[in-house]
C-alpha atoms as a PDB file:
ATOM      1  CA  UNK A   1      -1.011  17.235  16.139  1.00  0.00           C
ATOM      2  CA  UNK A   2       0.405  13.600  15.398  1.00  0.00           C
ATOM      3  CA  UNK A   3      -1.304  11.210  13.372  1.00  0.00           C
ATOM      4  CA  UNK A   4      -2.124   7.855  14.718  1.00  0.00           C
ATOM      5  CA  UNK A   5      -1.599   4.685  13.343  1.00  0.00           C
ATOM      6  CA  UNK A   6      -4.942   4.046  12.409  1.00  0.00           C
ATOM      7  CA  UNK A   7      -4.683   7.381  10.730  1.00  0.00           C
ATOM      8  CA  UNK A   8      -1.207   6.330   8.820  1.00  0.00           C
ATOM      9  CA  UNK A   9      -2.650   3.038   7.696  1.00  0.00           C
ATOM     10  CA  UNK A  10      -6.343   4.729   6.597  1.00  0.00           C
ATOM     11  CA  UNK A  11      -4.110   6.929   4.332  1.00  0.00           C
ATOM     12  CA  UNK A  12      -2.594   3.806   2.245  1.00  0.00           C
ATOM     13  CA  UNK A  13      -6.079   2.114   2.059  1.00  0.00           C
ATOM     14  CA  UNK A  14      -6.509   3.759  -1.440  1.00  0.00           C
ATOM     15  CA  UNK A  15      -3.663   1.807  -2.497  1.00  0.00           C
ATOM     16  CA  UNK A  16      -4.828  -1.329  -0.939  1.00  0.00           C
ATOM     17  CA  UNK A  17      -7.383  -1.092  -2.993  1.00  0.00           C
ATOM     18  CA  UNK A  18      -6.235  -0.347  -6.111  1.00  0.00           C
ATOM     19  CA  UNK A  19      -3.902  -2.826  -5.945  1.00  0.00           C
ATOM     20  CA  UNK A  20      -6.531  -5.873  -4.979  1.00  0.00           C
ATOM     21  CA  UNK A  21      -8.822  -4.186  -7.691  1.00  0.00           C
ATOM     22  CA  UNK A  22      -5.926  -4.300 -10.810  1.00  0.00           C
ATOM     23  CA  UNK A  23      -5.313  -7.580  -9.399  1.00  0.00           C
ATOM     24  CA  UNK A  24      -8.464  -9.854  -9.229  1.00  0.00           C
ATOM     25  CA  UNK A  25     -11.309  -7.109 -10.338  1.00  0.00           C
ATOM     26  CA  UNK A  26     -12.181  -7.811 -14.291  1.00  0.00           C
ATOM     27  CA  UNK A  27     -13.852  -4.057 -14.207  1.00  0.00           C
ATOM     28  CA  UNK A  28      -9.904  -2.359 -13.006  1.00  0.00           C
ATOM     29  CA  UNK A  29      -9.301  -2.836 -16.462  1.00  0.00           C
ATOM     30  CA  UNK A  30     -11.613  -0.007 -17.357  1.00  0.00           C
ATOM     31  CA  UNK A  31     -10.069   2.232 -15.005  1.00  0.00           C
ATOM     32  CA  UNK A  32      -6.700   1.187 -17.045  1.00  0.00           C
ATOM     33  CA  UNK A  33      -7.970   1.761 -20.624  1.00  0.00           C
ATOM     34  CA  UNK A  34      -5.527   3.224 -22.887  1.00  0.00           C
ATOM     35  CA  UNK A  35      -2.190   1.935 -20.463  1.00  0.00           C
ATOM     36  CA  UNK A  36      -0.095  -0.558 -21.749  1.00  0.00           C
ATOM     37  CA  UNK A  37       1.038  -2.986 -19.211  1.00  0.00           C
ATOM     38  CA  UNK A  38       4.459  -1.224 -18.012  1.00  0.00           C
ATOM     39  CA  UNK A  39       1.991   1.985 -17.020  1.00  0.00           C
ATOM     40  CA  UNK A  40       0.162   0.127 -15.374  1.00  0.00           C
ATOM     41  CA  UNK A  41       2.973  -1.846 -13.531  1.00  0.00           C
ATOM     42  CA  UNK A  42       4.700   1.413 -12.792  1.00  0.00           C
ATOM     43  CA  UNK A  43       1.171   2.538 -11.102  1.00  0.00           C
ATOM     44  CA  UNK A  44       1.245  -0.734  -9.110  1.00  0.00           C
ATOM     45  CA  UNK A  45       4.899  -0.477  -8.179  1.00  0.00           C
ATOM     46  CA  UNK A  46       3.742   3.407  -6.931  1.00  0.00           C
ATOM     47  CA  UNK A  47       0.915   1.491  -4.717  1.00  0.00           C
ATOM     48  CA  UNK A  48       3.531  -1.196  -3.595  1.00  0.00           C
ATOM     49  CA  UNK A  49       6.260   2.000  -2.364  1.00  0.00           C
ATOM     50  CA  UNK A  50       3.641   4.079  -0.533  1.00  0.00           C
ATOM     51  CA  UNK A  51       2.541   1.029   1.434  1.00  0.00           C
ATOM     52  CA  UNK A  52       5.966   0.034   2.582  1.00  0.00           C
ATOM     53  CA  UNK A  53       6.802   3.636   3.265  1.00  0.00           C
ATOM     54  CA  UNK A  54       3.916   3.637   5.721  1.00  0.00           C
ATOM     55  CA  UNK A  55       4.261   0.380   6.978  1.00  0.00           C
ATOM     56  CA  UNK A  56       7.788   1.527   8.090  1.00  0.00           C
ATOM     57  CA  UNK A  57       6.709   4.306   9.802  1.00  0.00           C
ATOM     58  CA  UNK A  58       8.326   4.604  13.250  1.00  0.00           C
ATOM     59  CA  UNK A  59       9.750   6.612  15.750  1.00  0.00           C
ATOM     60  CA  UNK A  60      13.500   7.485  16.395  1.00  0.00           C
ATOM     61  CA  UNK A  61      13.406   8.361  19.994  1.00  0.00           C
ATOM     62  CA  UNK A  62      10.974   8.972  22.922  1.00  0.00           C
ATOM     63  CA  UNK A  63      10.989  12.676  21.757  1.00  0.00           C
ATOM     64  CA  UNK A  64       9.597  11.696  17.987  1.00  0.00           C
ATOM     65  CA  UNK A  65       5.900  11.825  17.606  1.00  0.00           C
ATOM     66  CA  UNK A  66       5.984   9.774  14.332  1.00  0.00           C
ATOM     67  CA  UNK A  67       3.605   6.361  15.127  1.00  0.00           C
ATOM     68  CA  UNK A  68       4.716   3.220  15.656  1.00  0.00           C
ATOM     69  CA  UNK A  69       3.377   1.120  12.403  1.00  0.00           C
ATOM     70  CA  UNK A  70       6.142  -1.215  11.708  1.00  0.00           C
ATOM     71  CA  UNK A  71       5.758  -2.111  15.789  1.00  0.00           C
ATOM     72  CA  UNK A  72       1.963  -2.257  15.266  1.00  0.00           C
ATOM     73  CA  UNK A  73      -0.089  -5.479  15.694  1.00  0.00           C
ATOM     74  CA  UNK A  74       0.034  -6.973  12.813  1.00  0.00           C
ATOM     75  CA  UNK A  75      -3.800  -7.305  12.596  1.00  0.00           C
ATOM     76  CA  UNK A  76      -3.857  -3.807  12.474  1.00  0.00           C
ATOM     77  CA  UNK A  77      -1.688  -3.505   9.290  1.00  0.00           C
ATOM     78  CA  UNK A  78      -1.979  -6.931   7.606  1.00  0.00           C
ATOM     79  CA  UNK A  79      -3.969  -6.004   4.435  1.00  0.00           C
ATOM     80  CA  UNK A  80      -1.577  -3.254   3.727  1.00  0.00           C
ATOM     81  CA  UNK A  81       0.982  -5.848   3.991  1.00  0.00           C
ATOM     82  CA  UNK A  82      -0.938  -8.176   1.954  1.00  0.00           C
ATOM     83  CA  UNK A  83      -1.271  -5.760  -0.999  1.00  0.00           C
ATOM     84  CA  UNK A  84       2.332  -4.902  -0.824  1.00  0.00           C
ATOM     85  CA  UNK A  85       2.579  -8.949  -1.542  1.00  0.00           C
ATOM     86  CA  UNK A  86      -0.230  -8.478  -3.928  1.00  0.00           C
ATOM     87  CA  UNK A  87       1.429  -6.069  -6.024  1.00  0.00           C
ATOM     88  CA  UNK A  88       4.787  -7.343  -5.839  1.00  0.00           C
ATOM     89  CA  UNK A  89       3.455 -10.602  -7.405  1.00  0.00           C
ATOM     90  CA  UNK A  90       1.474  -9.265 -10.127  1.00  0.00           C
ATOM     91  CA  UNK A  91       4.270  -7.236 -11.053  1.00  0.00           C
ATOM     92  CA  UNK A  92       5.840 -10.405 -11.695  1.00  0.00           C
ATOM     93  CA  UNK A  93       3.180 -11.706 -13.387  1.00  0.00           C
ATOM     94  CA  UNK A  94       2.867  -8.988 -15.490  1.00  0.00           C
END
């Protein structure tokens, strides 16, 4: 059985979140203790290629079952591709 799209994007919203959470969230740095800064961009950078793997998602043919996220609405998808943004930025920060 195919996922759906709202499946697809429900499996990246762990890395939404971790990546809002590093970001603006004081209390991430617990969850961080004992990284230095390039671990902890490298776990970012993870968060940032999972979401644009997903948001890529996409079918070849008629045939293909894969669902259609990068032809999505982009309501449905825009905090995954805010977080990609998110990440990519405090990467660059950081």
């Amino acid at each position: 059985m195919a996922q759906t799209v709202t499946e697809c994007l429900s499996a990246g919203t762990d890395s939404v979140t971790l990546i809002n959470s590093i970001n603006t969230d004081a209390s991430a740095v617990l969850m961080c203790d004992g990284l230095t800064q390039a671990e902890i961009n490298e776990m970012v950078q993870r968060n940032v290629d999972h979401l644009s793997a997903i948001l890529l998602y996409a079918p070849v043919d008629a045939s293909d079952d894969t669902p259609d996220i990068a032809g999505a609405a982009s309501g449905l998808k825009s905090t995954h591709v805010a977080a990609v943004t998110t990440g990519t930025d405090y990467i660059a920060a950081n």
